[in-house]
C-alpha atoms as a PDB file:
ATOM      1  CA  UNK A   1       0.000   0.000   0.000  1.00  0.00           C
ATOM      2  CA  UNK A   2       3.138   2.430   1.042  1.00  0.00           C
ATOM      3  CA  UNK A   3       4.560   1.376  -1.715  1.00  0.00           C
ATOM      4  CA  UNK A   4       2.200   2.240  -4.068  1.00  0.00           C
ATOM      5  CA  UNK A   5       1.594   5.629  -2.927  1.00  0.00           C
ATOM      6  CA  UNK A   6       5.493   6.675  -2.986  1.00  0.00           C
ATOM      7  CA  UNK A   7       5.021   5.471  -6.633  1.00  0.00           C
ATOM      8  CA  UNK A   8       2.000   7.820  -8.063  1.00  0.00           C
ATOM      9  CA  UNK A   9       3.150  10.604  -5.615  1.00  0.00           C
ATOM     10  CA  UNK A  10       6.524  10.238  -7.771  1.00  0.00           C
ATOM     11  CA  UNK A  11       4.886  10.022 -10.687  1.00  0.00           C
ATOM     12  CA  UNK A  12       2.679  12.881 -10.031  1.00  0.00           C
ATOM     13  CA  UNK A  13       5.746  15.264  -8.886  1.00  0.00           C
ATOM     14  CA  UNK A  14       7.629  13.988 -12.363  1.00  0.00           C
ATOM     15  CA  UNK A  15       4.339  15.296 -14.504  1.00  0.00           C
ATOM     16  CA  UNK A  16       4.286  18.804 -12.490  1.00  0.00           C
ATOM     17  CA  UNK A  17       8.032  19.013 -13.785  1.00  0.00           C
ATOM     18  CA  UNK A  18       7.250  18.131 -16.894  1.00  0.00           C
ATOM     19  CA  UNK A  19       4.545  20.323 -17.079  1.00  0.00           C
ATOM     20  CA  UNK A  20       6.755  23.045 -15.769  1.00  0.00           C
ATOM     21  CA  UNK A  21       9.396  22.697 -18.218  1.00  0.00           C
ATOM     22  CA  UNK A  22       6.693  22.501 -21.035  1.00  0.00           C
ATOM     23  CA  UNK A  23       5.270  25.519 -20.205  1.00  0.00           C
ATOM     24  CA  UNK A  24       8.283  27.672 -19.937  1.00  0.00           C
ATOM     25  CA  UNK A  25       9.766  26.558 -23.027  1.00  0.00           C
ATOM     26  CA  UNK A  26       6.821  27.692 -24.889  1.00  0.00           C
ATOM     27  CA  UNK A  27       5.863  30.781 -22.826  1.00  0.00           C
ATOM     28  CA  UNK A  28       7.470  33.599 -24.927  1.00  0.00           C
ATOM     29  CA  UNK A  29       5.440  32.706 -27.571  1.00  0.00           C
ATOM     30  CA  UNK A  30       2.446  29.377 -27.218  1.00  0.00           C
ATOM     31  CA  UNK A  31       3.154  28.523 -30.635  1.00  0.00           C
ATOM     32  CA  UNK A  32       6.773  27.445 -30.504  1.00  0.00           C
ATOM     33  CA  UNK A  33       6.154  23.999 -31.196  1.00  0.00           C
ATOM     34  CA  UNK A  34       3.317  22.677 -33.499  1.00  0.00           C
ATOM     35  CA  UNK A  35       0.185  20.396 -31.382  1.00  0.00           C
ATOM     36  CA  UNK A  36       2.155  17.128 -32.488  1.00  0.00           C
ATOM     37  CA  UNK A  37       5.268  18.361 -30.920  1.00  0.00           C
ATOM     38  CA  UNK A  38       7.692  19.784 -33.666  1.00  0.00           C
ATOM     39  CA  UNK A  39       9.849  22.816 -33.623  1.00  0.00           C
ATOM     40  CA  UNK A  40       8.312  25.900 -35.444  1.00  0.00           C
ATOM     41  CA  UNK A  41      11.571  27.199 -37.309  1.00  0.00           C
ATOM     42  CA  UNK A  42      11.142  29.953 -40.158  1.00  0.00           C
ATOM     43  CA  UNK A  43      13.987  30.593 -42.452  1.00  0.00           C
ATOM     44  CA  UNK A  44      14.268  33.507 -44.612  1.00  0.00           C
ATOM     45  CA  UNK A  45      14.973  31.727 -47.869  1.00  0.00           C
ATOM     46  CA  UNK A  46      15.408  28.757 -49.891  1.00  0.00           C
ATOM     47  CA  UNK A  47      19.311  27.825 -48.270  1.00  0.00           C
ATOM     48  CA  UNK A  48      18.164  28.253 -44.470  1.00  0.00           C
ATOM     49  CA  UNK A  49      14.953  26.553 -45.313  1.00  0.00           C
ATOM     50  CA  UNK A  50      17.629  23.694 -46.782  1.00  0.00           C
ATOM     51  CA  UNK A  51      19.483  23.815 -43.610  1.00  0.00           C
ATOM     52  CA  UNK A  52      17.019  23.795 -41.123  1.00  0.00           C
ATOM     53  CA  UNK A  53      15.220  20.746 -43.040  1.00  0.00           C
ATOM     54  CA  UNK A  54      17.832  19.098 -43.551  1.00  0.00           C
ATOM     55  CA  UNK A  55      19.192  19.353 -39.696  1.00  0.00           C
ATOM     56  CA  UNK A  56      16.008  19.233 -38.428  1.00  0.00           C
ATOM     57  CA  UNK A  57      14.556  16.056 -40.093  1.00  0.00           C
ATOM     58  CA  UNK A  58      11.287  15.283 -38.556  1.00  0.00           C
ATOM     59  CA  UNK A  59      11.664  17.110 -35.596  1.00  0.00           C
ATOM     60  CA  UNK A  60      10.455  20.409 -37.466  1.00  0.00           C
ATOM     61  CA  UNK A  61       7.842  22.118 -39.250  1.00  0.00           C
ATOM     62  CA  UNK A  62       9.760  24.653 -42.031  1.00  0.00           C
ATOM     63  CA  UNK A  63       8.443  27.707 -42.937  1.00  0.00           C
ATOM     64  CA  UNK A  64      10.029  29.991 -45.666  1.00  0.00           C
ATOM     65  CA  UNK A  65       9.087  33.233 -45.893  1.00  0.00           C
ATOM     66  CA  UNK A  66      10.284  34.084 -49.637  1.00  0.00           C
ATOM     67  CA  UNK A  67       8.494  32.043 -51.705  1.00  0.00           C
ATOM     68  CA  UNK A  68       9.710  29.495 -54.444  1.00  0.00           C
ATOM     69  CA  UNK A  69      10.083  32.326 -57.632  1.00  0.00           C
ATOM     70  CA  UNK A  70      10.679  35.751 -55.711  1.00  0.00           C
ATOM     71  CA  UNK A  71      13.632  37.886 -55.520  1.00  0.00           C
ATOM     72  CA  UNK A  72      14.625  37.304 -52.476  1.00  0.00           C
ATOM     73  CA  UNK A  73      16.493  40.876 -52.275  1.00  0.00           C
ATOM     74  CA  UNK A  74      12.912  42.180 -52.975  1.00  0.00           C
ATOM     75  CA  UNK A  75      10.919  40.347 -50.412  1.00  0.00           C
ATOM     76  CA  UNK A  76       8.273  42.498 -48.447  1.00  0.00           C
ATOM     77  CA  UNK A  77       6.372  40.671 -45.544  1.00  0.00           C
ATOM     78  CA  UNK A  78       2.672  40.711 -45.178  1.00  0.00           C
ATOM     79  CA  UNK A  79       1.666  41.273 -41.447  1.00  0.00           C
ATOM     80  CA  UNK A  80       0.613  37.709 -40.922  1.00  0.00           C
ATOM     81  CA  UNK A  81       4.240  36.508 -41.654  1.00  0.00           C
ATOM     82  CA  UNK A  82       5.457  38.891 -39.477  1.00  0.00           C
ATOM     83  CA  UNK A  83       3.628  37.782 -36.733  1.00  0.00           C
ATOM     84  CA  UNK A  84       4.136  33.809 -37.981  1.00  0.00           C
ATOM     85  CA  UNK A  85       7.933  35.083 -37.376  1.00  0.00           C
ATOM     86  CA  UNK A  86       6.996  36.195 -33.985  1.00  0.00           C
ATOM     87  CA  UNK A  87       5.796  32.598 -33.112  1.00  0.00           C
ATOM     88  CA  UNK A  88       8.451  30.553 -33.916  1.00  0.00           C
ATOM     89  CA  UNK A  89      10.565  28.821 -31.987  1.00  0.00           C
ATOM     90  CA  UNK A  90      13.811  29.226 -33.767  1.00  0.00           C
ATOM     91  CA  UNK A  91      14.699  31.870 -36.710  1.00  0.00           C
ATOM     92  CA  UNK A  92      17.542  30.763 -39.282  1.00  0.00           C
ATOM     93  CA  UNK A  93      18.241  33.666 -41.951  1.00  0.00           C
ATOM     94  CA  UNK A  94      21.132  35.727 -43.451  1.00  0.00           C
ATOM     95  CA  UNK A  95      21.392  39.214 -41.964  1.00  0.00           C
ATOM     96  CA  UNK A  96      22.730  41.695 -44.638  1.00  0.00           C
ATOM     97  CA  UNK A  97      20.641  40.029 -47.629  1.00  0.00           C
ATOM     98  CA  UNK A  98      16.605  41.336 -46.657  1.00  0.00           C
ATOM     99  CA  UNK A  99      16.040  44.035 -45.047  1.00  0.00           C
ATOM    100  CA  UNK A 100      12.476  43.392 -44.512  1.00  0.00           C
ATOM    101  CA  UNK A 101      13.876  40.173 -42.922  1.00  0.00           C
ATOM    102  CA  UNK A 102      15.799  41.923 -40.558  1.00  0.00           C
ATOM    103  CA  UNK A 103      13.703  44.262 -39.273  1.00  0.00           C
ATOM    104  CA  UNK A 104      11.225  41.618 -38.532  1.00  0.00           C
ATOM    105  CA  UNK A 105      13.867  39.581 -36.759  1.00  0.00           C
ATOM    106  CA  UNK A 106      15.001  42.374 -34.600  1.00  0.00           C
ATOM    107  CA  UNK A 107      11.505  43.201 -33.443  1.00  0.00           C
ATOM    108  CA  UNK A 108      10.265  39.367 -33.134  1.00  0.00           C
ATOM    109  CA  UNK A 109      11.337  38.595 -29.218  1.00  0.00           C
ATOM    110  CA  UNK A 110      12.424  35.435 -30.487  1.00  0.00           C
ATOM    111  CA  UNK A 111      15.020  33.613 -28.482  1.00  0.00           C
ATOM    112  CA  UNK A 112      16.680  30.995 -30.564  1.00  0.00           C
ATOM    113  CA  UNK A 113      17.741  32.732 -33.317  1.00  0.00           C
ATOM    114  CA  UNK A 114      20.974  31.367 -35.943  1.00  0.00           C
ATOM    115  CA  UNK A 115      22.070  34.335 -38.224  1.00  0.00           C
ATOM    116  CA  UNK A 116      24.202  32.363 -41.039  1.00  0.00           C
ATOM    117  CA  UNK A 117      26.409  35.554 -41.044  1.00  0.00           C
ATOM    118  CA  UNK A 118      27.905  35.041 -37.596  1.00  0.00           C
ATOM    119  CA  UNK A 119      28.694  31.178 -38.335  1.00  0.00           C
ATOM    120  CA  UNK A 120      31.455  32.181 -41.472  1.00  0.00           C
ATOM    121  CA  UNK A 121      33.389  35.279 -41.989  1.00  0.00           C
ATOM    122  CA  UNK A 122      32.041  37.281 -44.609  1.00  0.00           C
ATOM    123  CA  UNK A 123      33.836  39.619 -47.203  1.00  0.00           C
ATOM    124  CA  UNK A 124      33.860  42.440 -49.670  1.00  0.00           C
ATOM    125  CA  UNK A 125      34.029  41.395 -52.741  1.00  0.00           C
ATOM    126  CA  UNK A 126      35.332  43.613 -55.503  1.00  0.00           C
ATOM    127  CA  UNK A 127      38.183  46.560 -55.687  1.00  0.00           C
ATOM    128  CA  UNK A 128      38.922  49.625 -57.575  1.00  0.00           C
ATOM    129  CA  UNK A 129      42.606  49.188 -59.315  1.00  0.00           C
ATOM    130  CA  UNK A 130      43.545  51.739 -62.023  1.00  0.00           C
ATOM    131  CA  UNK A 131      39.653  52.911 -62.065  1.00  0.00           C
ATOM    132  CA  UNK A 132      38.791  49.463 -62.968  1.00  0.00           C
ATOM    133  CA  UNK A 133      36.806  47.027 -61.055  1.00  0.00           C
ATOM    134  CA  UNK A 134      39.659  44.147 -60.413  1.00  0.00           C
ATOM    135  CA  UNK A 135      39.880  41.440 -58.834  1.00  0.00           C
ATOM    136  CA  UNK A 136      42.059  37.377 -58.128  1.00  0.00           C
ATOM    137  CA  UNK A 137      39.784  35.330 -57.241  1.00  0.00           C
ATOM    138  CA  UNK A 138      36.546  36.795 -57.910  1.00  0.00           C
ATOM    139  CA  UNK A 139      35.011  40.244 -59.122  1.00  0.00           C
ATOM    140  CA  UNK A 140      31.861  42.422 -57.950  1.00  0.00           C
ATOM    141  CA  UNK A 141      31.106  45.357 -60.007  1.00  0.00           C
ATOM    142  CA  UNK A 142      29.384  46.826 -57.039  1.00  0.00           C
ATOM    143  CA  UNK A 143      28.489  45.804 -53.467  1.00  0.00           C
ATOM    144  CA  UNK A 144      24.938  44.664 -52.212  1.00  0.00           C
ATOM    145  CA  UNK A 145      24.702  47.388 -49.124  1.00  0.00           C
ATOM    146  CA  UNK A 146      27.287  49.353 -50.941  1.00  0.00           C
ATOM    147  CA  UNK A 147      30.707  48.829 -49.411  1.00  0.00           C
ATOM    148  CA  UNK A 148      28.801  45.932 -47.399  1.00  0.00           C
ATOM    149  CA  UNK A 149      29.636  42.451 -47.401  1.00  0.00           C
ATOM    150  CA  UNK A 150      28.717  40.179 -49.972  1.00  0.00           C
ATOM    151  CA  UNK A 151      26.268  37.768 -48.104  1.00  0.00           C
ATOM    152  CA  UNK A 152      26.464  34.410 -50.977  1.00  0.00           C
ATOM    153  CA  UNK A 153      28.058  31.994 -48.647  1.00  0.00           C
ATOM    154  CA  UNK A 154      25.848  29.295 -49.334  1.00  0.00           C
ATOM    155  CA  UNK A 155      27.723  29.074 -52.806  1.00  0.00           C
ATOM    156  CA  UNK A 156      30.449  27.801 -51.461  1.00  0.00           C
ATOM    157  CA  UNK A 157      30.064  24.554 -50.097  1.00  0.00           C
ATOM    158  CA  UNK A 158      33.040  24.842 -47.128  1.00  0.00           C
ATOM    159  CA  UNK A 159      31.498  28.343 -45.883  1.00  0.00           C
ATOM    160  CA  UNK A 160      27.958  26.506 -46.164  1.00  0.00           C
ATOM    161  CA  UNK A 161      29.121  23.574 -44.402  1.00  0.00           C
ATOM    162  CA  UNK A 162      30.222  26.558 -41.606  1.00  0.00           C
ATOM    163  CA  UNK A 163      26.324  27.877 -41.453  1.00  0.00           C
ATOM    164  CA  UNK A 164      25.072  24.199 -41.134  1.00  0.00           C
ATOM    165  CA  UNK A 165      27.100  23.423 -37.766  1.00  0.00           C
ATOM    166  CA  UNK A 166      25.951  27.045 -36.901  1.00  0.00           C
ATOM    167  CA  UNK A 167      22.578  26.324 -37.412  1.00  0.00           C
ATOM    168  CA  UNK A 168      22.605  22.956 -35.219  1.00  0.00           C
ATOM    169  CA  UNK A 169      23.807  24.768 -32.442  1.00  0.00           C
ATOM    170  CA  UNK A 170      20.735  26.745 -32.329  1.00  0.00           C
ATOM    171  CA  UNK A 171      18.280  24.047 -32.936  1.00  0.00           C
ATOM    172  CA  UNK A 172      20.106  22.176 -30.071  1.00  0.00           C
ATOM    173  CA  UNK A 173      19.498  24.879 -27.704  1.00  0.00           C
ATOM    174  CA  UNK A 174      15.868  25.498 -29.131  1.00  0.00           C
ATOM    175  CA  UNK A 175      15.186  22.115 -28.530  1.00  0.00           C
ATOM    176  CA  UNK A 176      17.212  19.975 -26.731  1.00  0.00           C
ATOM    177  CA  UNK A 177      15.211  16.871 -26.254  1.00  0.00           C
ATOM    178  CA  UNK A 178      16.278  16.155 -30.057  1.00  0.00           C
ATOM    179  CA  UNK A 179      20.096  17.568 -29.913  1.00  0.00           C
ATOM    180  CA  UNK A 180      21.134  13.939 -30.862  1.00  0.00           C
ATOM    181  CA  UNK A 181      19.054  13.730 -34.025  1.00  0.00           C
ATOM    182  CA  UNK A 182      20.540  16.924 -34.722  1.00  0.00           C
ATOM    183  CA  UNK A 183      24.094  16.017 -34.502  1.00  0.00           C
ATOM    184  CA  UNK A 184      23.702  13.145 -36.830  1.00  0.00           C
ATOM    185  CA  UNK A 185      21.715  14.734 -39.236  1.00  0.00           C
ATOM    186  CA  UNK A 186      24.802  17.496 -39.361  1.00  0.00           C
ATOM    187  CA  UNK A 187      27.072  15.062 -39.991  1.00  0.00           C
ATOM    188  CA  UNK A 188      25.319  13.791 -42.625  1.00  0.00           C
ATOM    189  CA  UNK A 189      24.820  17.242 -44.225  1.00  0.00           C
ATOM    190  CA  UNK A 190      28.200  18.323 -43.789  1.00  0.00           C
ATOM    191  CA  UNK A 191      29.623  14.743 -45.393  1.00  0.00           C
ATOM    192  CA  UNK A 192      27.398  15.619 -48.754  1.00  0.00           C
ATOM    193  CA  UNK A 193      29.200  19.017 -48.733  1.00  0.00           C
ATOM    194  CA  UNK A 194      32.633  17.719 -48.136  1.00  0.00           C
ATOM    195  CA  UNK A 195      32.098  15.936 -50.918  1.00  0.00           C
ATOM    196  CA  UNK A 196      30.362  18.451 -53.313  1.00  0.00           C
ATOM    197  CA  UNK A 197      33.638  20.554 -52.510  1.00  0.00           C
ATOM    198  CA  UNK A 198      36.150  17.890 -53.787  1.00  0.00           C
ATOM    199  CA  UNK A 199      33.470  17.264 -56.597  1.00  0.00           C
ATOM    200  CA  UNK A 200      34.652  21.112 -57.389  1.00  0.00           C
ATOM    201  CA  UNK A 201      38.287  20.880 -57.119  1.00  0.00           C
ATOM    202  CA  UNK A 202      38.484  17.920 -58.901  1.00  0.00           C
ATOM    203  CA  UNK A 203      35.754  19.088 -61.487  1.00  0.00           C
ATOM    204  CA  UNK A 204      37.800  22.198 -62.072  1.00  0.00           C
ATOM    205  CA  UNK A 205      41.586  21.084 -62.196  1.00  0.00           C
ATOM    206  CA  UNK A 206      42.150  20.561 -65.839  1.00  0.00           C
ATOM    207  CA  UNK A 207      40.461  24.471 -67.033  1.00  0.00           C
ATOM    208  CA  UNK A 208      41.660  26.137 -70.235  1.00  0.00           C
ATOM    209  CA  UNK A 209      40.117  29.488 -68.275  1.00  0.00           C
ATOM    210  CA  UNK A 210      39.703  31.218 -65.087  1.00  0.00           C
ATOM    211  CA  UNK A 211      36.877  33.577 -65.806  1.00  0.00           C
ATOM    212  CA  UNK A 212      33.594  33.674 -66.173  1.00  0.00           C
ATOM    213  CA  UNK A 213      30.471  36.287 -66.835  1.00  0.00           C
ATOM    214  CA  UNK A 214      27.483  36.868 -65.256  1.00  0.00           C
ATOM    215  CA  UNK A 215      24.668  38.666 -64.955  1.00  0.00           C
ATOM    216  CA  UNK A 216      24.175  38.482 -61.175  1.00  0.00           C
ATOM    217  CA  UNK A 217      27.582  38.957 -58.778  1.00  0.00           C
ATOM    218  CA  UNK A 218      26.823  35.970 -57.087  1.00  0.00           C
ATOM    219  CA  UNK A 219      29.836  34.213 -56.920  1.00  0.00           C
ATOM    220  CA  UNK A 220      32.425  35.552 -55.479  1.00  0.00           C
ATOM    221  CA  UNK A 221      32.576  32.710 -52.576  1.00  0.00           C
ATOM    222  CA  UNK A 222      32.702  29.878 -55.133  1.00  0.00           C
ATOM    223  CA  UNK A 223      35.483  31.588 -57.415  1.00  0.00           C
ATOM    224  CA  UNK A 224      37.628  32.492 -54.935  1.00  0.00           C
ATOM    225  CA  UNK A 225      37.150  28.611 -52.930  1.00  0.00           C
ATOM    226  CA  UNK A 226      38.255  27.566 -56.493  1.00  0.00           C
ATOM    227  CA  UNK A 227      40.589  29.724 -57.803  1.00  0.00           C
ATOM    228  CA  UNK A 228      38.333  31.431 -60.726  1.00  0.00           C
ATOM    229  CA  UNK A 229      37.494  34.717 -61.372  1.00  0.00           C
ATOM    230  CA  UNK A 230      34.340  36.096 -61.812  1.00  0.00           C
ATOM    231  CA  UNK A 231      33.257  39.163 -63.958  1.00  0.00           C
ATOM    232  CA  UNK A 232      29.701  40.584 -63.107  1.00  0.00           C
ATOM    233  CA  UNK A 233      27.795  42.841 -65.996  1.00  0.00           C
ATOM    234  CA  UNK A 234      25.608  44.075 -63.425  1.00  0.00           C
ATOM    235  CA  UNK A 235      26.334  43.997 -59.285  1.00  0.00           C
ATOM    236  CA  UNK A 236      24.891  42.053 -56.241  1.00  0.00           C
ATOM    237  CA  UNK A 237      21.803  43.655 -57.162  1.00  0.00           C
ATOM    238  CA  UNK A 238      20.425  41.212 -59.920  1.00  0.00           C
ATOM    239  CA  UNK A 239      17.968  44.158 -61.519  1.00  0.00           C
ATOM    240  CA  UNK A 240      20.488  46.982 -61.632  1.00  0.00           C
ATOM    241  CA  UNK A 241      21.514  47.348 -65.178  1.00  0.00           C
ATOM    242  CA  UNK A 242      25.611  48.064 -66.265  1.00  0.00           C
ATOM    243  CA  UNK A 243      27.062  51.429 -67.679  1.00  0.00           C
ATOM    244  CA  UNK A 244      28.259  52.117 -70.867  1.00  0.00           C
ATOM    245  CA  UNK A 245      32.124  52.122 -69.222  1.00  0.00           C
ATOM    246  CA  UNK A 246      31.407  48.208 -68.224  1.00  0.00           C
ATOM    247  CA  UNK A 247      30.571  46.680 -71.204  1.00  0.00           C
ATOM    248  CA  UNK A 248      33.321  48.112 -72.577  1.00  0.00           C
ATOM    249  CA  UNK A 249      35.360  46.663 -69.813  1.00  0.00           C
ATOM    250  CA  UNK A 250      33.460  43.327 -70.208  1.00  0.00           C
ATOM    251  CA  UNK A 251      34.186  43.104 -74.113  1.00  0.00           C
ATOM    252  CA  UNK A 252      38.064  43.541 -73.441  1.00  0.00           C
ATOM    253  CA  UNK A 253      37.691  40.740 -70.227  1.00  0.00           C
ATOM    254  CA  UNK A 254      35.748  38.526 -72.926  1.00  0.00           C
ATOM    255  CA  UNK A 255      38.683  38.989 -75.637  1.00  0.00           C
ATOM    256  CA  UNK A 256      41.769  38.557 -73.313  1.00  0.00           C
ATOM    257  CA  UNK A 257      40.707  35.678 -71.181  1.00  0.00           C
ATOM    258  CA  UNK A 258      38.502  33.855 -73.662  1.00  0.00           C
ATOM    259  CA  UNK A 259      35.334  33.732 -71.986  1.00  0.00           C
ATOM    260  CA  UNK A 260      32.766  31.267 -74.569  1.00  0.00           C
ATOM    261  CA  UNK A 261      29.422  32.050 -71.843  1.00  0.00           C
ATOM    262  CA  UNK A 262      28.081  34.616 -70.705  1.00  0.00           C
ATOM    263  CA  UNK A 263      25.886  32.929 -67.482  1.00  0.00           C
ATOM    264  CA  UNK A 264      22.565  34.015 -66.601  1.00  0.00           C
ATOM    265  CA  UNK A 265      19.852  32.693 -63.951  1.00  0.00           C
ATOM    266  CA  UNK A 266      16.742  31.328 -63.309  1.00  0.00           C
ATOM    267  CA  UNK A 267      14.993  34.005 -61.524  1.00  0.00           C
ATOM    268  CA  UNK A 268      15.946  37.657 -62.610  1.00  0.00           C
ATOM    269  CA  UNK A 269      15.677  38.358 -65.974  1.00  0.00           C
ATOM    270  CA  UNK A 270      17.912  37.206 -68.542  1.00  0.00           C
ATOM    271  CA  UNK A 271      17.373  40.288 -71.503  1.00  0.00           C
ATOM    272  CA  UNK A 272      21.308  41.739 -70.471  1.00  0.00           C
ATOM    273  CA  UNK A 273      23.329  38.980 -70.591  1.00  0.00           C
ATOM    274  CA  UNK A 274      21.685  37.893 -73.883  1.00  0.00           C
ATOM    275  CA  UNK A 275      21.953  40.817 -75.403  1.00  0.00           C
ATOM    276  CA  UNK A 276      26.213  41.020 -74.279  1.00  0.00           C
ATOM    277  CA  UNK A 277      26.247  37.586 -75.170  1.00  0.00           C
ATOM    278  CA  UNK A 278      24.960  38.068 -78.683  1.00  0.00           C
ATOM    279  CA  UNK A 279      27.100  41.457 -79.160  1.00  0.00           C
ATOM    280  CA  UNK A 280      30.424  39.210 -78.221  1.00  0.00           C
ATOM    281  CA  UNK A 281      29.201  36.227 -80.196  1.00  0.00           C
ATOM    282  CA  UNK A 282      29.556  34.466 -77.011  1.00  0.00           C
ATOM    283  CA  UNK A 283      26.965  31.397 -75.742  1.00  0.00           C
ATOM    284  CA  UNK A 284      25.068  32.109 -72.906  1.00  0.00           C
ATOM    285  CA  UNK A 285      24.656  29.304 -70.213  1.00  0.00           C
ATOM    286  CA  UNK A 286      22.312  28.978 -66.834  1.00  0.00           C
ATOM    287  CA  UNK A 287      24.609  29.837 -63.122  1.00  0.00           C
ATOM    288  CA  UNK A 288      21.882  29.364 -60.173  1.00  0.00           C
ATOM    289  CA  UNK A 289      22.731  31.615 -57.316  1.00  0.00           C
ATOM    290  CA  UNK A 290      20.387  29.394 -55.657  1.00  0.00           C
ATOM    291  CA  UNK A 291      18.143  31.805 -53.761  1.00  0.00           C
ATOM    292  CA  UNK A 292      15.067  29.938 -54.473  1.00  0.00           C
ATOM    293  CA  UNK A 293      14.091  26.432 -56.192  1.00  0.00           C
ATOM    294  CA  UNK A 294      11.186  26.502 -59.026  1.00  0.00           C
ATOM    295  CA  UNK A 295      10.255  24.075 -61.207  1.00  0.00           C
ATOM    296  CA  UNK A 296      12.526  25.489 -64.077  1.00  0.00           C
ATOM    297  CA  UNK A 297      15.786  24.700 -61.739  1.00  0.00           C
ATOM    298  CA  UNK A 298      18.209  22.136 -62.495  1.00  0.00           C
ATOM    299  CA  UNK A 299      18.184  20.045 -59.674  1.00  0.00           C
ATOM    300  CA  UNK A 300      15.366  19.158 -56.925  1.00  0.00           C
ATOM    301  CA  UNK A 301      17.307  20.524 -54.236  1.00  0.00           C
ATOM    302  CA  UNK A 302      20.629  22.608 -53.490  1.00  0.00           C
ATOM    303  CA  UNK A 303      22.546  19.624 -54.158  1.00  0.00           C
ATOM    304  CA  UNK A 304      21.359  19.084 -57.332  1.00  0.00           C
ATOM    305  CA  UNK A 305      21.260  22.452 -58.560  1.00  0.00           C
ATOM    306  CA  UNK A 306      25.177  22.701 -57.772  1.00  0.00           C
ATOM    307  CA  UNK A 307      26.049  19.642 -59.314  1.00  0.00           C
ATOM    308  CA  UNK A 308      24.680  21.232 -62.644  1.00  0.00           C
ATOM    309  CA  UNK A 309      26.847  24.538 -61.700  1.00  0.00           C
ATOM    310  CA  UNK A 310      29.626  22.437 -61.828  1.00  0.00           C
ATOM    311  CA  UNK A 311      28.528  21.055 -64.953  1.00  0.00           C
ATOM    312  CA  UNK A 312      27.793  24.053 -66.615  1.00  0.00           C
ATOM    313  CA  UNK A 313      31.508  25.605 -65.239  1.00  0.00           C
ATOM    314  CA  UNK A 314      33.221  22.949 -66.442  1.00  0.00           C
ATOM    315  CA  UNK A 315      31.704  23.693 -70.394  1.00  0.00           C
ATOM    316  CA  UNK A 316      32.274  27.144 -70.302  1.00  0.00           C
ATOM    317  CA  UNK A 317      36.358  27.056 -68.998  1.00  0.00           C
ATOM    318  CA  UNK A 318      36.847  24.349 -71.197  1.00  0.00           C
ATOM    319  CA  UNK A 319      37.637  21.926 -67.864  1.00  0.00           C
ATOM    320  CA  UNK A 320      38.225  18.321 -69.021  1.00  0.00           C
END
């Protein structure tokens, strides 16, 4: 009879803990987790929404807030993702690349919160030599928060292999009952990118060139991981359109360092680089930045789609 009632009052004094513990990791905001249990995480764009599914795994419900097709540089939030932000229980996004995003993630209150920017050093890409925009390693015409740093680190799979251990760390701490799961699934991730990254260096050894054009300053991460360089019509800013004093530039670049492709991308329109392309006689050739997937990428996921970057590199430098 004792017995038994040490037994449920145990019992009953491990539920009030419970119950304790459940309430004050949701109490900031009730909606934290979803009614079956999962972590609310909402990512900014398609490579933290990548991330945090990936690391995640079932243990999360994924929202992005830029959907598959938009801009992200251009993204405006309604009020009802704002205060969707505002109930999540962890936040993964890029500060530097959305303002909007920002803004919103300043003013959210939420506590678990992994900013891809803090997790790899970021850099300016692009310098003035001799009034011209020069560069080893990789070239921006202009800079995204002018004189800011270039926020494409997911383009390089080392520096995104950086943000993924980054990003586990916050999960972890946002909910630790699944840190484990988390862990492994990091692993995992960061395995797949280890090996995209030799895919790259071993994909690129043999190149008859180092540069390459494109419409959108992109990637300046990649070419410099790789040794390449990278010559942007336009800047970070995918819609802003080139002066006369660039294409000029760009038609000498084209001539001395035999560029065959002039690279455009899936989202932001293409009506520049195939009108340089077609004034240099050049081919013109798809680069994904990766900001979002749609159903004319080349790939299903960001593995995919930079596995046909490669691919598409590896043409236009004449890599065999």
């Amino acid at each position: 009879m004792n017995i038994r009632r040490h037994i449920s009052t145990a019992t009953l004094a491990g539920v009030s803990v419970i119950g304790l513990l459940t309430l004050s990791a949701c109490s900031p905001a009730s909606g934290a987790h979803t009614e079956d249990g999962r972590l609310r995480v909402t990512a900014s764009f398609y490579p933290m929404e990548f991330l945090a599914q990936q690391i995640g795994g079932k243990h999360v419900e994924v929202t992005d807030l830029t959907k598959p097709g938009v801009e992200p540089h251009d993204l405006e939030l309604t009020p009802k993702q704002t205060a969707q932000l505002g109930e999540s229980g962890a936040i993964v996004y890029l500060k530097g690349l959305q303002p909007a995003v920002d803004d919103a993630v300043a003013q959210s209150g939420v506590k678990h919160v992994a900013d891809a920017a803090s997790f790899t050093p970021l850099e300016k890409h692009g310098t003035e030599v001799d009034g011209h925009h020069h560069t080893t390693g990789d070239n921006h015409s202009h800079s995204e928060a002018e004189g800011g740093a270039d926020p494409h680190i997911w383009l390089d799979p080392v520096k995104y292999a950086e943000v993924a251990k980054g990003v586990n760390k916050t999960l972890a701490q946002a909910d630790p009952a699944h840190k484990a799961d988390f862990q492994k699934n990091t692993d995992t991730l960061v395995k797949k990118l280890d090996g995209l990254d030799k895919d790259f260096r071993d994909g690129l050894k043999n190149r008859s060139s180092d540069t390459f054009l494109t419409t959108h300053a992109a990637f300046g991460y990649l070419a410099e991981r790789y040794g390449l360089t990278e010559e942007a019509i336009s800047g970070l800013d995918p819609e802003s359109e080139p002066s006369a004093h660039r294409i000029r530039d760009l038609h000498t670049l084209a001539t001395r360092h035999h560029v065959s492709t002039v690279f455009f991308e899936t989202i932001a329109n293409p009506a520049t680089a195939k009108a340089l392309a077609g004034d240099l006689h050049l081919k013109t050739d798809v680069l994904d930045p990766l900001e979002g997937i749609t159903g004319k990428s080349r790939g299903k996921d960001y593995f995919g789609v930079q596995r046909a970057n490669l691919a598409a590199l590896q043409k236009a430098l004449g890599s065999k």
